[in-house]
Every structure is written in C-alpha cells, then in structure tokens.
Protein backbone atom coordinates (compact mmCIF):
# COMPACT_ATOMS: atom_id res chain seq x y z
CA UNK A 1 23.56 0.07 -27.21
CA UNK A 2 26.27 1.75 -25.20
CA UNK A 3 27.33 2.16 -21.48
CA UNK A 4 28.29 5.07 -20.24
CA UNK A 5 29.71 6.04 -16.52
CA UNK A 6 29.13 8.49 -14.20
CA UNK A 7 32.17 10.30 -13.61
CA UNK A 8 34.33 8.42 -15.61
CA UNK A 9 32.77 9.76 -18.60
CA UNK A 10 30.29 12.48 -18.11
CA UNK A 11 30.30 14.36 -14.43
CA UNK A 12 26.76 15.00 -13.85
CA UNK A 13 23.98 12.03 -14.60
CA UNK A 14 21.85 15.11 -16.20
CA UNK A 15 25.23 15.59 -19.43
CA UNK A 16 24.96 11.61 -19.78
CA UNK A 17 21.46 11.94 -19.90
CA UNK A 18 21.88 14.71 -22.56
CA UNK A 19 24.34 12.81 -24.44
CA UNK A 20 23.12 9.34 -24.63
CA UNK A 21 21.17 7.40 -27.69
CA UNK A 22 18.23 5.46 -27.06
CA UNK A 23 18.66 2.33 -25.53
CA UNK A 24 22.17 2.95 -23.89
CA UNK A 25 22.71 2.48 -20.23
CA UNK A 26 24.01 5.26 -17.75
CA UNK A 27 26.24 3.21 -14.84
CA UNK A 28 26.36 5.92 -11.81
CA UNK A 29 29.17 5.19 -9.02
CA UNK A 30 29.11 5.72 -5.34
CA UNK A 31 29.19 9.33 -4.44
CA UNK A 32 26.97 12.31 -3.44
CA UNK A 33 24.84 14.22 -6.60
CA UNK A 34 23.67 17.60 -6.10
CA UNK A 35 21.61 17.70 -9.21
CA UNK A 36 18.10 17.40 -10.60
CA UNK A 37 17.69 14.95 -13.31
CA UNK A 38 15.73 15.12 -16.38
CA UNK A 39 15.08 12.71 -18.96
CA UNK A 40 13.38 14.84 -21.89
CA UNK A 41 10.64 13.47 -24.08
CA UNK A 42 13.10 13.12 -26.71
CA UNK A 43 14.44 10.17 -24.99
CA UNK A 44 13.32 6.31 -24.80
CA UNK A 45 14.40 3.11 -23.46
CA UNK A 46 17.37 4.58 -21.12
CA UNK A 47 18.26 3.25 -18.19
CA UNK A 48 19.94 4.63 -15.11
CA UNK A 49 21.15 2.14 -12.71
CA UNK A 50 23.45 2.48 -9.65
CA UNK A 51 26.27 0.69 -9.19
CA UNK A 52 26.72 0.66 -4.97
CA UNK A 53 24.90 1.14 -2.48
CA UNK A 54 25.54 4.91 -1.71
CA UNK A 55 25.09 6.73 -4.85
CA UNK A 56 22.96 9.58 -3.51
CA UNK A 57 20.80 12.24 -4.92
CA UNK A 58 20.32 15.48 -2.74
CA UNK A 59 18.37 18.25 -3.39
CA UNK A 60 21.04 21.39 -3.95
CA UNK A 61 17.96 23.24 -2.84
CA UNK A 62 16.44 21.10 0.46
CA UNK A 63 12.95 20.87 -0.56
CA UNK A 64 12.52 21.76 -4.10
CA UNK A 65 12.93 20.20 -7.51
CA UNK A 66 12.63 16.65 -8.43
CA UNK A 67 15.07 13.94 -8.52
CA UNK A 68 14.17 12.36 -11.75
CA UNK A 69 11.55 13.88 -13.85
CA UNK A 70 10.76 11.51 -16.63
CA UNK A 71 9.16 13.93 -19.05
CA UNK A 72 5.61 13.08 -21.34
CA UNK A 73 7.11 11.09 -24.09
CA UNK A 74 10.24 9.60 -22.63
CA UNK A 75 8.83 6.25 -22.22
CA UNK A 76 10.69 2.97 -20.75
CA UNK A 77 13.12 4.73 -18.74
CA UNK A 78 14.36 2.76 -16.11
CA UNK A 79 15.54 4.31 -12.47
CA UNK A 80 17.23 2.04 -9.91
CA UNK A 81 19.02 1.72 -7.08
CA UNK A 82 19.20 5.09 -6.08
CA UNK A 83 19.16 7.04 -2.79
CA UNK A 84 17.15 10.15 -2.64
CA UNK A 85 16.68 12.78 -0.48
CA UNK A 86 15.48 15.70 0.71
CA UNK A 87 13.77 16.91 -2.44
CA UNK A 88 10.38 18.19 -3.19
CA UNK A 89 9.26 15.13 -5.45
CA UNK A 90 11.73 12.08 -5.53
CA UNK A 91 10.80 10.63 -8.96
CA UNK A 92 7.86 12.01 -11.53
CA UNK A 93 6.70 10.34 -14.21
CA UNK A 94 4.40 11.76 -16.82
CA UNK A 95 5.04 8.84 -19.61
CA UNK A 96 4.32 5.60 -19.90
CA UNK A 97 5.90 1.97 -19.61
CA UNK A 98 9.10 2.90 -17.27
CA UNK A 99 10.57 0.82 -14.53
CA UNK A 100 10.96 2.18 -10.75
CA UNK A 101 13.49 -0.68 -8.76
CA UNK A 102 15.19 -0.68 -5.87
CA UNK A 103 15.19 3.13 -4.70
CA UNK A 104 15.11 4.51 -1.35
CA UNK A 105 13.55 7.83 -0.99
CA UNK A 106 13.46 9.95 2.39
CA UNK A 107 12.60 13.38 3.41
CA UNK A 108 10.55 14.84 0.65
CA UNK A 109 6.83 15.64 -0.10
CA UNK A 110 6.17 13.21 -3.25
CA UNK A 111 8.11 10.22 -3.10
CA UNK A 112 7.20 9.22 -6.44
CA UNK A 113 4.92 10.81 -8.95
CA UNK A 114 2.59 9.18 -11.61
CA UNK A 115 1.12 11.94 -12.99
CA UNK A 116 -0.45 11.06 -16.62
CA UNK A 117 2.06 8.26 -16.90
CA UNK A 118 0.24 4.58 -18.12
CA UNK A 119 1.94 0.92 -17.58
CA UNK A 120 4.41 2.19 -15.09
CA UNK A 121 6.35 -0.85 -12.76
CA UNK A 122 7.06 0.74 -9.04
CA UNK A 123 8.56 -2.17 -7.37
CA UNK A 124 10.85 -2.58 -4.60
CA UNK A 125 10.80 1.10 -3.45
CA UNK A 126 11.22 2.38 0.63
CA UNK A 127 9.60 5.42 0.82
CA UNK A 128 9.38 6.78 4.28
CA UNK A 129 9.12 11.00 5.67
CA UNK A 130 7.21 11.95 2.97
CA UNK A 131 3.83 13.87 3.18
CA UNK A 132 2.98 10.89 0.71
CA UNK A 133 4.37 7.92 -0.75
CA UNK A 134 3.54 7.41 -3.58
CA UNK A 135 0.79 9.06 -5.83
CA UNK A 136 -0.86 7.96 -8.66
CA UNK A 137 -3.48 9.54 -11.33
CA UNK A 138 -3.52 7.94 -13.75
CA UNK A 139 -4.37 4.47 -15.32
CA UNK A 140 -2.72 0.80 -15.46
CA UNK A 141 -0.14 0.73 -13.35
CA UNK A 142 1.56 -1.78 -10.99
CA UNK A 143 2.85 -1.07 -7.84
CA UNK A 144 4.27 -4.00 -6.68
CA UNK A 145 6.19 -5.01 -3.39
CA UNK A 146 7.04 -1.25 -1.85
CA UNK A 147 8.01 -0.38 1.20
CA UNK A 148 6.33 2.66 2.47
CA UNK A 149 6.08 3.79 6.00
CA UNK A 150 6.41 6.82 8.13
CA UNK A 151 5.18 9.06 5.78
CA UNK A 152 1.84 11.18 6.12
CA UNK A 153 0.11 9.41 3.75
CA UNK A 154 1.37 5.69 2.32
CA UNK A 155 -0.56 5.66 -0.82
CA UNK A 156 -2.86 8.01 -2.47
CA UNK A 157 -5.02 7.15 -5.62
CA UNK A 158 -6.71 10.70 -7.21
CA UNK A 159 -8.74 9.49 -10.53
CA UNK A 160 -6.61 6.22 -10.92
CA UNK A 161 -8.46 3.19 -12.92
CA UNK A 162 -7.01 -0.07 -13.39
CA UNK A 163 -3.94 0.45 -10.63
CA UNK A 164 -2.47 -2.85 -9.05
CA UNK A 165 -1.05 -2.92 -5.33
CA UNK A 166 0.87 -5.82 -4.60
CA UNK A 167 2.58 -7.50 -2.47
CA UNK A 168 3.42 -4.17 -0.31
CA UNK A 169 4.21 -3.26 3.44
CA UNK A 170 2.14 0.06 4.26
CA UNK A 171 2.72 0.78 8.03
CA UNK A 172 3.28 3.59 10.50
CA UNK A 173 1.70 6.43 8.17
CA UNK A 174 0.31 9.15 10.10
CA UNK A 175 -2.74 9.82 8.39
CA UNK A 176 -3.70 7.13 6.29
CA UNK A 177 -2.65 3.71 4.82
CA UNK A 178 -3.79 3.79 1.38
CA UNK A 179 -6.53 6.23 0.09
CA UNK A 180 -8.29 5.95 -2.93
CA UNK A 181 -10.28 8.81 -3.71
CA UNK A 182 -14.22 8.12 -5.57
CA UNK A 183 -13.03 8.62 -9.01
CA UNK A 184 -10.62 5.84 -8.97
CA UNK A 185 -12.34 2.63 -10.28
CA UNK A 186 -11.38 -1.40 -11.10
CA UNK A 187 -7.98 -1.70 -9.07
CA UNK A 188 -6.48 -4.79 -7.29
CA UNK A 189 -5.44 -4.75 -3.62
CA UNK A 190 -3.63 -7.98 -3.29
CA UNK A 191 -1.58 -9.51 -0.72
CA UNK A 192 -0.55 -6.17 0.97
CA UNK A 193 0.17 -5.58 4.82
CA UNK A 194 -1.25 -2.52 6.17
CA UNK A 195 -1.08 -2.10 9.38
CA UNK A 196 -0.13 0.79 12.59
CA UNK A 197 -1.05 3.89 10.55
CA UNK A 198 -2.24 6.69 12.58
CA UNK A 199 -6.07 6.58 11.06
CA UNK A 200 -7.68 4.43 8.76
CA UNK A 201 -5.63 1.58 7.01
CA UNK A 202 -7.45 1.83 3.95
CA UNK A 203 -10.26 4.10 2.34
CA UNK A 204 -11.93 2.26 -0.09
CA UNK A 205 -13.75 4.87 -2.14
CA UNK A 206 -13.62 3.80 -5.45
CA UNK A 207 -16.31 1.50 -7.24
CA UNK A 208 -15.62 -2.30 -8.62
CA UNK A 209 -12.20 -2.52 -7.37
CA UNK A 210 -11.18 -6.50 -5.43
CA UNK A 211 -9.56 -5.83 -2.25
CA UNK A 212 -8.42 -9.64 -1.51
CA UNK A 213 -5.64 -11.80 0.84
CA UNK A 214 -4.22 -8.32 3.02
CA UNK A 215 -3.60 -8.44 6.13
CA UNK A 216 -5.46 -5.03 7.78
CA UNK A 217 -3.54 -4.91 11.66
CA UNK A 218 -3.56 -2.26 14.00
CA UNK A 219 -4.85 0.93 12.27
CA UNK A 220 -5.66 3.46 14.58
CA UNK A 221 -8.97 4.48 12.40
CA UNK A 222 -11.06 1.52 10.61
CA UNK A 223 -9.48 -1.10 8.98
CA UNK A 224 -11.51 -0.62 5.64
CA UNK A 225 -13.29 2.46 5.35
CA UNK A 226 -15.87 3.15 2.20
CA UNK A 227 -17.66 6.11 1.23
CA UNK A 228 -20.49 7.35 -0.92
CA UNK A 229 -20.51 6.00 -3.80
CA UNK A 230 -17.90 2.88 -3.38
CA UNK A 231 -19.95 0.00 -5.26
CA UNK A 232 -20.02 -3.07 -7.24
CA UNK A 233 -16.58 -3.68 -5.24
CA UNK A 234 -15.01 -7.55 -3.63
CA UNK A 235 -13.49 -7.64 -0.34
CA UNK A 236 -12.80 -11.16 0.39
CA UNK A 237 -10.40 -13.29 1.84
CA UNK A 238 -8.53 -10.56 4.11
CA UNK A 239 -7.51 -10.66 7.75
CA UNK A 240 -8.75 -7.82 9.47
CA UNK A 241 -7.78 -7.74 13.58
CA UNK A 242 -7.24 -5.39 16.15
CA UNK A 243 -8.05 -2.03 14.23
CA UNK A 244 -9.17 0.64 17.07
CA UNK A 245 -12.21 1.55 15.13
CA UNK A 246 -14.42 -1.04 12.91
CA UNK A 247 -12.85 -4.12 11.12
CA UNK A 248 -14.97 -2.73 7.93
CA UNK A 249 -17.33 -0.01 7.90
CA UNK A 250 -20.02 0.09 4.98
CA UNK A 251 -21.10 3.83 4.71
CA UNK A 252 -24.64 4.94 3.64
CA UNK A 253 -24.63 5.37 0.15
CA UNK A 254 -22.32 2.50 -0.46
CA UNK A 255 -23.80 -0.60 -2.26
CA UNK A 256 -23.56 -3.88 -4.09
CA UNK A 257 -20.63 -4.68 -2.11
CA UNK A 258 -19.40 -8.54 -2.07
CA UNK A 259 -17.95 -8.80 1.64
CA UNK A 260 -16.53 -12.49 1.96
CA UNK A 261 -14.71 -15.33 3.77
CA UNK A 262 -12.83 -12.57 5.84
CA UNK A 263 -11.35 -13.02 9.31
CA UNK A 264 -12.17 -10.18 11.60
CA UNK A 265 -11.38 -10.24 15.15
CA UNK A 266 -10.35 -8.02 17.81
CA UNK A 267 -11.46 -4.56 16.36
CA UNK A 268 -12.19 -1.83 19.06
CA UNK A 269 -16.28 -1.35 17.42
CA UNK A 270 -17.86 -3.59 15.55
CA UNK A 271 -15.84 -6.30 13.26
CA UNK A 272 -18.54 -5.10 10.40
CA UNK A 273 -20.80 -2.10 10.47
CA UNK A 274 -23.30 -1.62 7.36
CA UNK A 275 -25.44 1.50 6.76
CA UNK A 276 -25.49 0.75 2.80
CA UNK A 277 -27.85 -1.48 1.28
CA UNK A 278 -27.89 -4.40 -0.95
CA UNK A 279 -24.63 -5.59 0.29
CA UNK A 280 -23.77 -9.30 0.67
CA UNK A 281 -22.00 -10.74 3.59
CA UNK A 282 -20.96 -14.07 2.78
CA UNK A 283 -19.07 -16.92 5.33
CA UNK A 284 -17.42 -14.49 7.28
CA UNK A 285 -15.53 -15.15 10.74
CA UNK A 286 -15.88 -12.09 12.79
CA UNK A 287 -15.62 -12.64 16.59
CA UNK A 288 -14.30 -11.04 19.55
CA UNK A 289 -14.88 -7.42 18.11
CA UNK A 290 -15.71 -4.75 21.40
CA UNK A 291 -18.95 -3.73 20.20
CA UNK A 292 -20.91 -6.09 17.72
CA UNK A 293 -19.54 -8.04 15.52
CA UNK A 294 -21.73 -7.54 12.83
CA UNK A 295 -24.04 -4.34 12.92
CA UNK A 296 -26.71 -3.88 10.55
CA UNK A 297 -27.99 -1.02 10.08
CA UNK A 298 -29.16 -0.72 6.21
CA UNK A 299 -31.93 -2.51 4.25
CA UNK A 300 -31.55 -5.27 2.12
CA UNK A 301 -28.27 -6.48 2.75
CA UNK A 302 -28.01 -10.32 2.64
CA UNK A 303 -26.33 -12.38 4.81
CA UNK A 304 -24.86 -16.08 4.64
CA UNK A 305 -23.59 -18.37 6.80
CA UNK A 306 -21.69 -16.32 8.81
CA UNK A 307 -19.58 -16.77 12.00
CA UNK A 308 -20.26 -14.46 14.34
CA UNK A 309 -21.23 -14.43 18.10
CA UNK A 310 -22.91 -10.86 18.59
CA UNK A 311 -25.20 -9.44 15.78
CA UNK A 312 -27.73 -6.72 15.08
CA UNK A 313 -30.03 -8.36 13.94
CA UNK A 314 -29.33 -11.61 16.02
CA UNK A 315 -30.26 -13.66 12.98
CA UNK A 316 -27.13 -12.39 11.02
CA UNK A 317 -25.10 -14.91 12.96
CA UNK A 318 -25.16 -19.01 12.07
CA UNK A 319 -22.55 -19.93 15.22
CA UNK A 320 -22.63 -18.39 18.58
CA UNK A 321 -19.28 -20.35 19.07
CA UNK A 322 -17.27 -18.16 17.41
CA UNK A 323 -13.26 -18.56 19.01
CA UNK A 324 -11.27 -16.18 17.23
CA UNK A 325 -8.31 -17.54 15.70
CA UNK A 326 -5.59 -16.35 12.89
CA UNK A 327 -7.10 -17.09 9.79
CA UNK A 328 -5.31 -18.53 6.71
CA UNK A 329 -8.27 -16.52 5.08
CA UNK A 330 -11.02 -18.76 4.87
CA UNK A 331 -9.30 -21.88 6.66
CA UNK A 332 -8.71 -20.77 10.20
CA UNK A 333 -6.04 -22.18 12.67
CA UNK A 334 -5.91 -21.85 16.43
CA UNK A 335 -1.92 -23.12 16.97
CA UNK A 336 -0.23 -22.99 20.46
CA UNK A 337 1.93 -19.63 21.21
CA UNK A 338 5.70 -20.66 20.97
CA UNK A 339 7.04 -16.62 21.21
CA UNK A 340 10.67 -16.52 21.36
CA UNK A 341 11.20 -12.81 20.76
CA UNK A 342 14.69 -11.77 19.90
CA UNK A 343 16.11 -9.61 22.84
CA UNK A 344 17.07 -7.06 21.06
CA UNK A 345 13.86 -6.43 18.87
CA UNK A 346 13.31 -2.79 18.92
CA UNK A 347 9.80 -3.47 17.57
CA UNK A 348 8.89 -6.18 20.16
CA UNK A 349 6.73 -4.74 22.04
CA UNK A 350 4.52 -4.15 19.26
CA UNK A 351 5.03 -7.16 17.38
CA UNK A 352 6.08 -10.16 19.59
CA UNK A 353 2.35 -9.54 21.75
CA UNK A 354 0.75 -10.93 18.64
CA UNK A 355 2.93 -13.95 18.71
CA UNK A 356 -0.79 -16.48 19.61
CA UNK A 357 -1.01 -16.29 15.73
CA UNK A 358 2.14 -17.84 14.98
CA UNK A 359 2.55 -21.36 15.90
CA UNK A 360 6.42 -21.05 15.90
CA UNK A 361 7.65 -17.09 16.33
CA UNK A 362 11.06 -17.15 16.57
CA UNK A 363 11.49 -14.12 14.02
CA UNK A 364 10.04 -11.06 16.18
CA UNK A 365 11.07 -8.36 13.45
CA UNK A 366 9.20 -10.39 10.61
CA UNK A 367 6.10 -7.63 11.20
CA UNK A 368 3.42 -10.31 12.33
C-alpha cells in the first residue's frame, strides 16, 4: 500500500487514479477540481479521501459528466469527503462493495448513482438541488444515515431488492420523499425521518418490504402511500402525524399487509384508509385525524384492538377515548409543553409549533 497526494504528486485526482496500484490511497488537498473522475474496472480497493473541508469537484461543463464514475468491476472503491457540484450525476457506481462517506453534493440531476452496483455503503451523504437524491437499481445495498433534502425527489428505488434505509433525514423534497417503484421487493425502512416534502412522504409500492420506527411528519401528500400490487409488506411501529392527506392509505389491489402498533394523529383525511383486502390492523393509536380515523372500505381486512375514536365501520374502534399524544411507538406519552425556541431559529416557525411532543424543547433546530 502507498499514499499518494493530490498536487503534491500527481495534479489531477483522474493521473493518480491512473497511476495507482490496488489498495493505495489517493490524499486530495483543499482546492477547486475541474475534472471528471474515473476509476476503471481495472482498479480495486482504492480509496479517495479528502483531506479539508473544501476540496471541491465542479463540473468544467455545468451540468454534464459525472464526478466519480466507479466503473463495472472496480469494486471497494472508497469516495469521501468530497464537495460536488454542479454536475450531471455526482457519483455512479456500477460495481459492487464500495464505500460512499461524508460527501456533499449540490446542484446536479443524480446525486448518486447505483446502477448495477451490489453491497454498496452510502452513508453520511447531504444531497440537496438535485432532481433526485439518490437512485438505486439494483440489489443489497445500505443506505445509511443521509441527508437528503431540497431535491425533487429524496429517494427513488426502480427494480431494487434487498435495499436498507437507515437512519436518514428525507425532508423538503418537492415531489416525493422516498419512492419505491412495484418491482422493488424485501427492503428495510428503519428509523428514518421523512417529513415536509411537497407530496407524498413515502410510496410504498413494493411487496414484503418492513417499513418500521420512522417518523412520517408533515408531507404535503399521504404519509404512506401503496399501490397495486404492494403485498405481504410490515408497517409497524412508526409515527405518522400531521400529513395533509391520509396517515396511510391502502390502495385497491394492495393486500396481506401487517399495519401495527403505529401512532397516527393529526392527518388532514383519514389517519388510515383501506380499499385492499385481507389486511390486518393490529393495536393501532390513530386519533384526531380530520376525516375518520380509520376508513374501511375493502373486504376482509381484520382488525384488533385498536385505538381509535371515529371509524367506518364503528366496530373497528376498541376506545372512543382516544387523546392523541407523541408516541414512543407503541408506548405513548402525553408530557407538558416546555418550548423554549432559540430566537434565532430560522426553522421555528415550522418546528418549534410541534414543541407539545417534547417534554423539554430547548433545541428548536433538532427537526422535531
């Protein structure tokens, strides 16, 4: 293994990416790079790593090329710390098992690429004025603890299996949160925050996938959304509030979905509206929706002791008590408001109104 800088020994990150061996490391210092990287498929285990936190890639042509393509066959290249801008696709990956850290990307179409790539880490990313975030088709990856926000699109998932999303912040998007399109299947949505995008926050199209512990906030759309065909799938344990359209919508033609132990309150229509069948809706606290807040519409869906004060059937609802409260998912919390937004908050008129779900709020940027 060797380490190599950029410029004290090569000028461009594309010659020390020509010139390296297989396992070396490529230090790049603090300046501005008009270039497009790539790593050919003749290369493996590289890695590229900033050193500072201005060492910029910008598109010599403003909106075209790609700022790292990591060609089929280069496998376990790692890309971090880099700024990038202003280029058609920020990263692209067609290979498998390479690492994504720490990069900010702005101003581009893609922000990064998985396009036939397996076992690919994207973690730590910002991604934000892109037309989307981050796109993925292909299988087994983990995208884990991203940033992605004011973008068209956050995510979107075109014939992706196994994919996990974790841990990530998903806001302000001005179509969509997250889309996964109907021939994407077994994924994990886990611990997210998506919240404030312009339509729905996420469209669950996909079959057998667990959608568990995310908080769903403020969508202007649905806060889960299915669609024909979007089966066999587990959405439990989320917090889903104050969505302008439903909390969840079940679509006709989606079945065998497990909905349960959610907290779903606030939504503008109903906290859950079913037109599939042979769904199960199990201890669920859904109250204070506008319309119902549970609306059942399809046959054979089975419901169990659920919390609810408005139903279609009545009989859907075991409590007409039903206080809306933040939820700890399935153990729910009513604590006195104690909001103490920061003055100078420029999000606190969004944020800091929601501070009844905090017992302490003393940190009105923490996106609550």
């Amino acid at each position: 293994m060797a380490i190599f800088n950029v410029p004290g020994n090569f000028l461009t990150i594309q010659a020390a990416v020509n010139s390296v061996s297989d396992g070396d490391i490529i230090i790049v210092e603090n300046d501005t790079y008009n270039e497009e990287v790539t790593i050919p498929s003749v290369r493996d285990d590289i890695r590229i790593v900033a050193n500072g936190k201005n060492v910029i890639l910008d598109a010599p042509v403003p909106g075209s090329g790609v700022a790292f393509d990591i060609a089929g066959g280069a496998n376990r290249i790692e890309i971090k710390g880099f700024k990038i801008q202003n280029y058609a696709v920020g990263i692209e990956l067609s290979s498998d098992a390479n690492r994504i850290i720490c990069n900010k990307i702005t101003n581009v179409d893609v922000g990064i690429m998985i396009d036939g790539g397996d076992r690919n880490l994207i973690w730590k990313n910002t991604v934000k004025d892109a037309t989307t975030g981050i796109f993925i088709d292909s299988n087994d990856n983990w995208i884990i603890e991203n940033i992605v926000h004011g973008n068209d699109t956050g995510m979107d998932l075109d014939g992706a299996d196994g994919i996990l999303i974790l841990g990530n912040k998903i806001f302000d998007n001005n179509i969509v949160g997250i889309t996964m399109d109907s021939s994407s299947s077994e994924c994990a949505l886990l611990n997210n925050e998506i919240k404030d995008n312009d339509g729905d926050g996420l469209e669950l199209f996909p079959d057998n996938c667990i959608v568990s512990r995310n908080k769903i906030k403020r969508n202007d759309g649905n806060g889960i959304d299915t669609g024909t065909g979007s089966d066999d799938n587990l959405i439990q344990e989320n917090i889903i509030e104050k969505n302008t359209e439903n909390g969840i919508a079940i679509v006709s033609g989606a079945i065998r979905n497990d909905i349960i132990r959610n907290c779903i309150n606030f939504n503008g229509e109903d906290g859950i509206n079913i037109d599939g069948n042979n769904n199960n809706l199990v201890q669920n606290k859904v109250c204070s929706n506008t319309m119902l807040d549970i609306d059942n519409n399809g046959t054979n869906n089975d419901f169990f002791d659920n919390e609810c004060k408005n139903s279609d059937p009545p009989s859907i609802c075991t409590s007409i008590n039903c206080n809306p409260c933040i939820c700890e998912f399935f153990d729910c919390k009513c604590p006195p408001c104690k909001c103490s937004p920061c003055a100078n908050c420029p999000f606190k008129g969004r944020y800091c109104k929601d501070c009844p779900y905090k017992s302490s709020y003393n940190k009105c940027c923490d996106d609550h």
